[in-house]
C-alpha atoms as a PDB file:
ATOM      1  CA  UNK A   1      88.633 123.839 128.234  1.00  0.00           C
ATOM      2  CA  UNK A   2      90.783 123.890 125.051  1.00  0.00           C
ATOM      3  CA  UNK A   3      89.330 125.941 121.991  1.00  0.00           C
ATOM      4  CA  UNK A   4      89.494 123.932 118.920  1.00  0.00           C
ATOM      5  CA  UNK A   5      89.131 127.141 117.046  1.00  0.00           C
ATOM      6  CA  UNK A   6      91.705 129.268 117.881  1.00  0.00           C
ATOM      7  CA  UNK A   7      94.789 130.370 116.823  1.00  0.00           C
ATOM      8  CA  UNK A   8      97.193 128.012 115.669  1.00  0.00           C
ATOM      9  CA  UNK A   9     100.366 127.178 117.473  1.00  0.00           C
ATOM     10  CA  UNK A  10     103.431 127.408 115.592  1.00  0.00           C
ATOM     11  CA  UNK A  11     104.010 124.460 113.038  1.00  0.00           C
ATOM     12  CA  UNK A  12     106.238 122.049 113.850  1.00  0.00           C
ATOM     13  CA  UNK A  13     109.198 121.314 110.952  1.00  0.00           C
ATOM     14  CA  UNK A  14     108.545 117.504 109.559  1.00  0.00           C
ATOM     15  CA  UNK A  15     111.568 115.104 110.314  1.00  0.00           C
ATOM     16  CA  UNK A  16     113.453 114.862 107.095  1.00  0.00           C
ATOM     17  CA  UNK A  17     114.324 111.653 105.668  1.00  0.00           C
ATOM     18  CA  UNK A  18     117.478 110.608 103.504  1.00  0.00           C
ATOM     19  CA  UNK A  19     117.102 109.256 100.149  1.00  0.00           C
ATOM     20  CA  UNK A  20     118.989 106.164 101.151  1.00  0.00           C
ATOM     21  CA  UNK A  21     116.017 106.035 103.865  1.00  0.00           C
ATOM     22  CA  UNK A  22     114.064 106.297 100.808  1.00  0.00           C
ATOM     23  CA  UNK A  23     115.801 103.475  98.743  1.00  0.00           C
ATOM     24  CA  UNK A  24     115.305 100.988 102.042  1.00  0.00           C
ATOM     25  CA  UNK A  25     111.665 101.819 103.137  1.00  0.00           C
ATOM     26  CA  UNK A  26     110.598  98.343 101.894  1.00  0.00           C
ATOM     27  CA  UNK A  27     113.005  96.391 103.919  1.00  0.00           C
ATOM     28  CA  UNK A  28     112.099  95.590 107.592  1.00  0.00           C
ATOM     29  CA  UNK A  29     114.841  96.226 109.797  1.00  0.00           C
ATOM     30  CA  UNK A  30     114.984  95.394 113.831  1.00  0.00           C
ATOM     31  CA  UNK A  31     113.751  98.165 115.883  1.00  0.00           C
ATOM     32  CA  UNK A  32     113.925  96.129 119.202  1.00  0.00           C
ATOM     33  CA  UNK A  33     116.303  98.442 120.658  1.00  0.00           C
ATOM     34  CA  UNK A  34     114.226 101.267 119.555  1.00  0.00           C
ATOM     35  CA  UNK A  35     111.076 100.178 121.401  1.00  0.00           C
ATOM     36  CA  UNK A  36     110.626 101.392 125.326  1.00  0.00           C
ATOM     37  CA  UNK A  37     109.628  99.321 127.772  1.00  0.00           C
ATOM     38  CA  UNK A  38     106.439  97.679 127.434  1.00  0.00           C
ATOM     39  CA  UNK A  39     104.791 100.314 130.432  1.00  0.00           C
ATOM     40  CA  UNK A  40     106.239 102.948 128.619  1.00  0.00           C
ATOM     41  CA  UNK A  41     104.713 101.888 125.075  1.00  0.00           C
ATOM     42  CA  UNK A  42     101.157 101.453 126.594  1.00  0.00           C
ATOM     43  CA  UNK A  43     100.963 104.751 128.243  1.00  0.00           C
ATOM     44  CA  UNK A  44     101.675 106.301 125.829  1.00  0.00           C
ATOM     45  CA  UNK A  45      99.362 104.532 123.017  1.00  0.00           C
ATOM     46  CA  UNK A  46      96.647 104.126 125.527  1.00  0.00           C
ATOM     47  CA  UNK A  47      96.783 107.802 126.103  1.00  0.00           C
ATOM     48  CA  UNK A  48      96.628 108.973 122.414  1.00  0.00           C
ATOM     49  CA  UNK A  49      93.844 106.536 121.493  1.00  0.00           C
ATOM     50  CA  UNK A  50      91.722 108.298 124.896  1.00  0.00           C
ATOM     51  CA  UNK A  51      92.630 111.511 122.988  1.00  0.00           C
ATOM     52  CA  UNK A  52      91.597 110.358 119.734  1.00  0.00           C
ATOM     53  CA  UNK A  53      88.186 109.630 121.639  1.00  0.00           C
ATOM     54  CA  UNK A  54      87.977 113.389 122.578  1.00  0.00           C
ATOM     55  CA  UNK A  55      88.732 114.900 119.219  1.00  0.00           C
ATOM     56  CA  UNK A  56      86.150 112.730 117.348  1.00  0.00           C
ATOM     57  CA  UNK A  57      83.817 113.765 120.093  1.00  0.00           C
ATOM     58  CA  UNK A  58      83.961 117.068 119.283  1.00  0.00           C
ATOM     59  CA  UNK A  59      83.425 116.258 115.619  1.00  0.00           C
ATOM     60  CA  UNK A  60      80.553 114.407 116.685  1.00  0.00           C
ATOM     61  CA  UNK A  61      78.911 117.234 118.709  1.00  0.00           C
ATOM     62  CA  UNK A  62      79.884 120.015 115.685  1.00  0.00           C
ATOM     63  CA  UNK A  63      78.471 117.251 112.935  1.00  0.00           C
ATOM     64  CA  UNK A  64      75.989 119.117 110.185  1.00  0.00           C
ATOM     65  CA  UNK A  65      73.572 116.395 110.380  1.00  0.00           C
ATOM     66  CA  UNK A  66      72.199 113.542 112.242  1.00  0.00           C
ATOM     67  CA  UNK A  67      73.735 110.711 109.067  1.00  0.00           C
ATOM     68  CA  UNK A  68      77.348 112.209 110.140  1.00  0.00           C
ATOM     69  CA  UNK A  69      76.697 112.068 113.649  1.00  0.00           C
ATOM     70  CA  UNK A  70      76.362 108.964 113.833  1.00  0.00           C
ATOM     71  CA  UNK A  71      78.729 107.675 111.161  1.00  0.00           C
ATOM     72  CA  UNK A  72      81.412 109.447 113.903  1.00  0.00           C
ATOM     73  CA  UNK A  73      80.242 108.019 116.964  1.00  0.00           C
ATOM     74  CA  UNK A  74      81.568 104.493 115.356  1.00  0.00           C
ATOM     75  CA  UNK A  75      84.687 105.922 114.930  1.00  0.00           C
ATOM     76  CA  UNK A  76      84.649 108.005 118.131  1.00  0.00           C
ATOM     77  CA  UNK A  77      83.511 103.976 119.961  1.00  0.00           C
ATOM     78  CA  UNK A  78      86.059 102.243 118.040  1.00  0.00           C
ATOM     79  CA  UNK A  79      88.765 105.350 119.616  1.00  0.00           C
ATOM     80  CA  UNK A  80      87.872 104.076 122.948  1.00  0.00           C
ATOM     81  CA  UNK A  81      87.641 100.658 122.283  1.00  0.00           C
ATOM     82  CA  UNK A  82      91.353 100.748 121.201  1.00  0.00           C
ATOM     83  CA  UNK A  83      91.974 102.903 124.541  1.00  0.00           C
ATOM     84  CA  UNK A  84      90.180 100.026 126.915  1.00  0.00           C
ATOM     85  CA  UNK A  85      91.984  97.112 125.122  1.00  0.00           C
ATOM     86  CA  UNK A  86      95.668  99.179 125.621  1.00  0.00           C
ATOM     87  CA  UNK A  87      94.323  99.590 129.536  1.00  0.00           C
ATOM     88  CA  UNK A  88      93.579  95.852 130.082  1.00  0.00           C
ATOM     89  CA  UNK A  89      96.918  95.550 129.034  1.00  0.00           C
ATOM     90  CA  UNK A  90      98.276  97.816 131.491  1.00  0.00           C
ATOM     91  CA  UNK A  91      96.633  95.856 133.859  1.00  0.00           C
ATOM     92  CA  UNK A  92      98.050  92.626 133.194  1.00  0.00           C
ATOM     93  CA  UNK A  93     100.994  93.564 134.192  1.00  0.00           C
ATOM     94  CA  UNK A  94      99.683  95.070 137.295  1.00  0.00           C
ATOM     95  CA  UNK A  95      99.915  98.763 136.492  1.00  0.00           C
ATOM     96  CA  UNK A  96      97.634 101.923 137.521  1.00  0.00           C
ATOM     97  CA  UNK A  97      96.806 103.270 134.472  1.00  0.00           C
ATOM     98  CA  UNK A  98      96.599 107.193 135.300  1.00  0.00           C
ATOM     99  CA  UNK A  99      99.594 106.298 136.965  1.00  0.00           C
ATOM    100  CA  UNK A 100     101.638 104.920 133.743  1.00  0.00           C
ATOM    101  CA  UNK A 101      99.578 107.578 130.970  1.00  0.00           C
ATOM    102  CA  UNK A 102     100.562 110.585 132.958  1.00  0.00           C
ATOM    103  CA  UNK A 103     104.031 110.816 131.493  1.00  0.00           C
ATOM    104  CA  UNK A 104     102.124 111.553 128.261  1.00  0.00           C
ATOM    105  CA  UNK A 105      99.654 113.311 128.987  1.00  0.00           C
ATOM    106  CA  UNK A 106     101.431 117.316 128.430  1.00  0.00           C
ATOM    107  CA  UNK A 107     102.824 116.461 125.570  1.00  0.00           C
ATOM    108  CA  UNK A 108      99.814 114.622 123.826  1.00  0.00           C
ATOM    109  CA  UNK A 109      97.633 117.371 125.099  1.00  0.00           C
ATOM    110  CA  UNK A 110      99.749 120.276 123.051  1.00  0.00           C
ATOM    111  CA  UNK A 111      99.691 117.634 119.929  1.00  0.00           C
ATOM    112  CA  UNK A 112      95.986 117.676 120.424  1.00  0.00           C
ATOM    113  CA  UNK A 113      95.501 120.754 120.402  1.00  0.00           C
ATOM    114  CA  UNK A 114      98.444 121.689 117.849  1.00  0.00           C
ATOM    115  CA  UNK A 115      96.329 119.681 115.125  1.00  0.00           C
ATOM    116  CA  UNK A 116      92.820 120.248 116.284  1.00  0.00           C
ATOM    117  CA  UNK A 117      92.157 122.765 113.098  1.00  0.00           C
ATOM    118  CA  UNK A 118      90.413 125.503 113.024  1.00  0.00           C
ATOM    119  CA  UNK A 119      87.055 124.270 111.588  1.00  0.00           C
ATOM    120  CA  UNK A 120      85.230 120.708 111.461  1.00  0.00           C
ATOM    121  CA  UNK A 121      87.164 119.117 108.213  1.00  0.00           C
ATOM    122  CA  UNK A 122      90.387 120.179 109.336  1.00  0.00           C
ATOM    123  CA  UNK A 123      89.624 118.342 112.658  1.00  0.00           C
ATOM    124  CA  UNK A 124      88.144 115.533 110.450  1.00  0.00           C
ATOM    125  CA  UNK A 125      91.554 115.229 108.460  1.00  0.00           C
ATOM    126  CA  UNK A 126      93.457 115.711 111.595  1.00  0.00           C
ATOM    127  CA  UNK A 127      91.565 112.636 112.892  1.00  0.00           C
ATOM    128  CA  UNK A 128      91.989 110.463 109.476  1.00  0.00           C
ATOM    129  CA  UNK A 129      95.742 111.375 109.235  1.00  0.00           C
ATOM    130  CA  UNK A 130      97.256 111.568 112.760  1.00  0.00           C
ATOM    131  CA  UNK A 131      95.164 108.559 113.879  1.00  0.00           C
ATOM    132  CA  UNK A 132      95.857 106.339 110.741  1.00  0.00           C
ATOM    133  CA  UNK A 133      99.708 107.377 110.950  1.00  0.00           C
ATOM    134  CA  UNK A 134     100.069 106.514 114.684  1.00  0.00           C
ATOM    135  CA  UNK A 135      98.228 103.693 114.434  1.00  0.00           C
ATOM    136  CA  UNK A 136     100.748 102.470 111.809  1.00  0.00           C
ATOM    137  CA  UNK A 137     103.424 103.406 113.948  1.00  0.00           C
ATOM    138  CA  UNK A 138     102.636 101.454 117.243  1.00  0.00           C
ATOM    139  CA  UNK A 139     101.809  98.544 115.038  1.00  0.00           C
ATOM    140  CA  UNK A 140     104.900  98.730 113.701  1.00  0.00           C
ATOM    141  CA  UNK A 141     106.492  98.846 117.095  1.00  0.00           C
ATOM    142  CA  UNK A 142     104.452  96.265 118.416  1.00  0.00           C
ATOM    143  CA  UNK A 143     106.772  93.636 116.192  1.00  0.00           C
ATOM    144  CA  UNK A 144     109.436  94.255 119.198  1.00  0.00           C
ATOM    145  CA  UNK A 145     107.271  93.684 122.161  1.00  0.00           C
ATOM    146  CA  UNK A 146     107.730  90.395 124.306  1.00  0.00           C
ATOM    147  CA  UNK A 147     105.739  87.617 124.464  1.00  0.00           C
ATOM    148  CA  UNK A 148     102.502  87.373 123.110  1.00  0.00           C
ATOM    149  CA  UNK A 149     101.500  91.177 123.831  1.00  0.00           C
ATOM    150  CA  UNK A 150     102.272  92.263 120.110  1.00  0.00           C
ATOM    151  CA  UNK A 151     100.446  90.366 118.161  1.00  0.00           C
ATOM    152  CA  UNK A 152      97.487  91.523 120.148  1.00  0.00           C
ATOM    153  CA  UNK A 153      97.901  94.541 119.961  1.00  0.00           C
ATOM    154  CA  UNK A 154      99.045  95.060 116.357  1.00  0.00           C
ATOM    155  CA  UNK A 155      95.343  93.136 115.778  1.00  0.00           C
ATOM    156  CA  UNK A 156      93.467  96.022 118.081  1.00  0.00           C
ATOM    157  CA  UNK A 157      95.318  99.002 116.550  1.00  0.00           C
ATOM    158  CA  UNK A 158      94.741  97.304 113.325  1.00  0.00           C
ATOM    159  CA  UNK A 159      90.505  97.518 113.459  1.00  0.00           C
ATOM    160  CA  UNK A 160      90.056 100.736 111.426  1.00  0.00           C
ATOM    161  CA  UNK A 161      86.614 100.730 112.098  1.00  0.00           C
ATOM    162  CA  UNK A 162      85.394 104.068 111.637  1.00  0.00           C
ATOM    163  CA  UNK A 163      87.999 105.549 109.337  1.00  0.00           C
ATOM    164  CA  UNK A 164      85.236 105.061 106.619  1.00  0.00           C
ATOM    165  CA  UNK A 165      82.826 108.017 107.851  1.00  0.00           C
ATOM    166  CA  UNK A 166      86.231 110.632 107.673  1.00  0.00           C
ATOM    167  CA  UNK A 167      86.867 109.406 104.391  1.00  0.00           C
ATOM    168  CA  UNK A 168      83.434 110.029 103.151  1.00  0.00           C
ATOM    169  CA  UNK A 169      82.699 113.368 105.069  1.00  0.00           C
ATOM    170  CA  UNK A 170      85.540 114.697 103.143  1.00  0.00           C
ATOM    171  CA  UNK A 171      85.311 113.602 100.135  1.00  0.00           C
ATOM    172  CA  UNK A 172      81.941 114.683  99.561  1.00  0.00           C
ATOM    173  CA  UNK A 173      83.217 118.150 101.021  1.00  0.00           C
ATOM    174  CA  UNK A 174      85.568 118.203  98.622  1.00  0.00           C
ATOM    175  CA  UNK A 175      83.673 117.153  95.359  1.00  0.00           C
ATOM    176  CA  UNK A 176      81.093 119.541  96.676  1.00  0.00           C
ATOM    177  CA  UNK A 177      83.762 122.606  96.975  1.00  0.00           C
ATOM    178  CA  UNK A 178      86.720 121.980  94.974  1.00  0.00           C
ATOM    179  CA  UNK A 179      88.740 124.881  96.419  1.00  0.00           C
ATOM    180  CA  UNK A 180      88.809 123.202  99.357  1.00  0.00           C
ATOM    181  CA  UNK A 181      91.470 120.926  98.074  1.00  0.00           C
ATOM    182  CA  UNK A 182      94.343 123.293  98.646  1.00  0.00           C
ATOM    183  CA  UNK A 183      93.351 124.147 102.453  1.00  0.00           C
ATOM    184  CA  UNK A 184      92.991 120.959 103.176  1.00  0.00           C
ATOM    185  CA  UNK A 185      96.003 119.867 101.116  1.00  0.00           C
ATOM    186  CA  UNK A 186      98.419 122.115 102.914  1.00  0.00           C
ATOM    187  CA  UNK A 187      96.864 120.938 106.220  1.00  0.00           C
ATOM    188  CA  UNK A 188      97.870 117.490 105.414  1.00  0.00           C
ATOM    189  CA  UNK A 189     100.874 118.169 105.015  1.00  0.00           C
ATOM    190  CA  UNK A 190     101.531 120.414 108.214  1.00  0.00           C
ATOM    191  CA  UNK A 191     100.026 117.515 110.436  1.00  0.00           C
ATOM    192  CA  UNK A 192     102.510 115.016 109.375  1.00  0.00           C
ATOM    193  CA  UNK A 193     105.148 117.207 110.528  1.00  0.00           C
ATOM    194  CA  UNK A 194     103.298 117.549 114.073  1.00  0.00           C
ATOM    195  CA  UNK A 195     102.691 113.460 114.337  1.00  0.00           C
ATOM    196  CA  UNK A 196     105.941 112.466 113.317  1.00  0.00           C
ATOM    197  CA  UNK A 197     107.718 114.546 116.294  1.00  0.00           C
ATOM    198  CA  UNK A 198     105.150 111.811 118.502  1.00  0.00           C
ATOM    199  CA  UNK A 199     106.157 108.956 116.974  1.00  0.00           C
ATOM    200  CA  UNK A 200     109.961 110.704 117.373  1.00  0.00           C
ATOM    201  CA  UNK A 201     109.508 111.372 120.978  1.00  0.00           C
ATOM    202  CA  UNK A 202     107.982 107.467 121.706  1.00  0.00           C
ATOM    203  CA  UNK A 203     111.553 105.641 120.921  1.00  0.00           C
ATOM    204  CA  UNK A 204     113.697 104.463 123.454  1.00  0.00           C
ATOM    205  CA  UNK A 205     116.733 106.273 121.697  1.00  0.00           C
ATOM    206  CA  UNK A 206     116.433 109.684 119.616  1.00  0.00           C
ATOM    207  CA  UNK A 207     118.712 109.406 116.699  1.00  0.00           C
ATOM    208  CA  UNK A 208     119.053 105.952 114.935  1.00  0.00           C
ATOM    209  CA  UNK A 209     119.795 105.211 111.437  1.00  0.00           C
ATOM    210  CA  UNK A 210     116.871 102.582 111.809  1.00  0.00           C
ATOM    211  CA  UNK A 211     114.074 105.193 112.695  1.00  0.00           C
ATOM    212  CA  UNK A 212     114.496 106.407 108.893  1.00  0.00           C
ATOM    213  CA  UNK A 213     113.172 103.294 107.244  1.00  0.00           C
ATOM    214  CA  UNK A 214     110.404 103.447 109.541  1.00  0.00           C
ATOM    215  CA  UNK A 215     109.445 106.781 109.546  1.00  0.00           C
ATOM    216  CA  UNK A 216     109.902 106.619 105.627  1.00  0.00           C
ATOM    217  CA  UNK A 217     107.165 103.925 105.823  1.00  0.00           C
ATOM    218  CA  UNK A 218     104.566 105.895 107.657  1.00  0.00           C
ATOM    219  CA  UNK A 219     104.850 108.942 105.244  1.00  0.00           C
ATOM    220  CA  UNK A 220     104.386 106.479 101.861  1.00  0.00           C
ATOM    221  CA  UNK A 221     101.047 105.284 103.936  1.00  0.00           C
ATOM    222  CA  UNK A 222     100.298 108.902 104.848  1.00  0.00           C
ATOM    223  CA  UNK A 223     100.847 109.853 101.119  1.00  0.00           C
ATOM    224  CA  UNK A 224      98.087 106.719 100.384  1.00  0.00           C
ATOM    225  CA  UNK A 225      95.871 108.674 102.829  1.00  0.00           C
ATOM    226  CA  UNK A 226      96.326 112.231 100.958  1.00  0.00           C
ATOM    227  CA  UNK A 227      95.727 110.690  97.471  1.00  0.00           C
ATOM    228  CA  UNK A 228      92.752 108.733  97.882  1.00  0.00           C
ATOM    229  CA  UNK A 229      91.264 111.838  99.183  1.00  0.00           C
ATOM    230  CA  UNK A 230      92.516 113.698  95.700  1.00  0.00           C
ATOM    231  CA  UNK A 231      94.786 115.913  98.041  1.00  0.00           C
ATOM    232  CA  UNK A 232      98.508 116.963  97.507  1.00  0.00           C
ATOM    233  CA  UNK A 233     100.708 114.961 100.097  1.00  0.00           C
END
């Protein structure tokens, strides 16, 4: 069993971007030679969103009270409702889908556990942020896929049902104990470093000028996250 409430493991460094990254993040540029194969791509999604299951299910269980509770078990449902729609996909094209996670599943597991915090709003922002920013990023990659699969699964990824309840746990956290904002600021900012490496690590090639733009997108959105929360990106 993984404790959520140990020691930390070493912080990862955030991917840095170029300022002529910067200058381009609002132009859409072709990532199809970025993308993996389509196997590949749903392993790998379907495996974070079963992960994303776990971690709000330990928020649920560690909840304060019964309103919170159940405000996460949406988000924890919606989690594996993403999870079973990636799996049917899997499916369709005639794949075991242990078979075509388990690639992912070491690496996803230290991410997990690399950004699980070390109390129950740190696991709440770990939730909001890496989920929201991964999200954005296999939507993003979804533009590439063939067929018809993307546009159904940029929809399913796109449900944020649940991402309500994390915003209002922490918020009233926050307005209840201001000096929480500079914990959970500096949090923030360590767990885009950690989710970025993913989103690295699921491209078909490594180094690209064309990852920049991308990745440069996903931190402006992270940054949206941060503020509305009243928290230093």
């Amino acid at each position: 069993m993984i404790s959520w409430l140990g020691e930390r493991p070493k912080r990862a460094e955030t991917p840095r971007l170029s300022a002529r990254a910067e200058r381009r993040a609002t132009t859409k540029v072709d990532i199809t030679e970025l993308v993996p194969d389509l196997l590949t791509y749903l392993g790998q999604a379907a495996y974070f969103e079963l992960g994303m299951f776990e971690s709000l299910s330990k928020a649920v269980i560690n909840a304060p009270n019964l309103a919170a509770k159940e405000g996460l078990s949406l988000a924890a449902g919606r989690a594996l409702s993403k999870h079973h729609g990636l799996i049917e996909e899997i499916r369709r094209r005639d794949g075991e889908p242990a078979t075509v996670m388990s690639p992912f599943v070491p690496a996803l597991d230290r991410f997990r556990l690399a950004t699980m915090g070390d109390d129950w709003l740190e696991l709440l922002l770990s939730c909001y942020l890496t989920g929201g920013l991964l999200d954005d990023f296999f939507i993003r990659l979804s533009d590439a896929l063939p067929g018809d699969v993307g546009p159904r699964i940029a929809h399913l990824l796109g449900e944020h049902g649940g991402a309500d309840v994390l915003v209002q746990e922490l918020s009233a956290a926050i307005g209840a104990q201001p000096s929480l904002e500079s914990r959970l600021a500096l949090w923030g900012r360590r767990l885009v470093g950690d989710t970025l490496l993913v989103a690295r690590s699921a491209m078909a090639v490594a180094q690209d000028s064309r990852i920049e733009p991308v990745f440069t997108e996903l931190i402006a959105a992270h940054t949206r996250r941060m503020d509305g929360l009243g928290l230093t990106a």
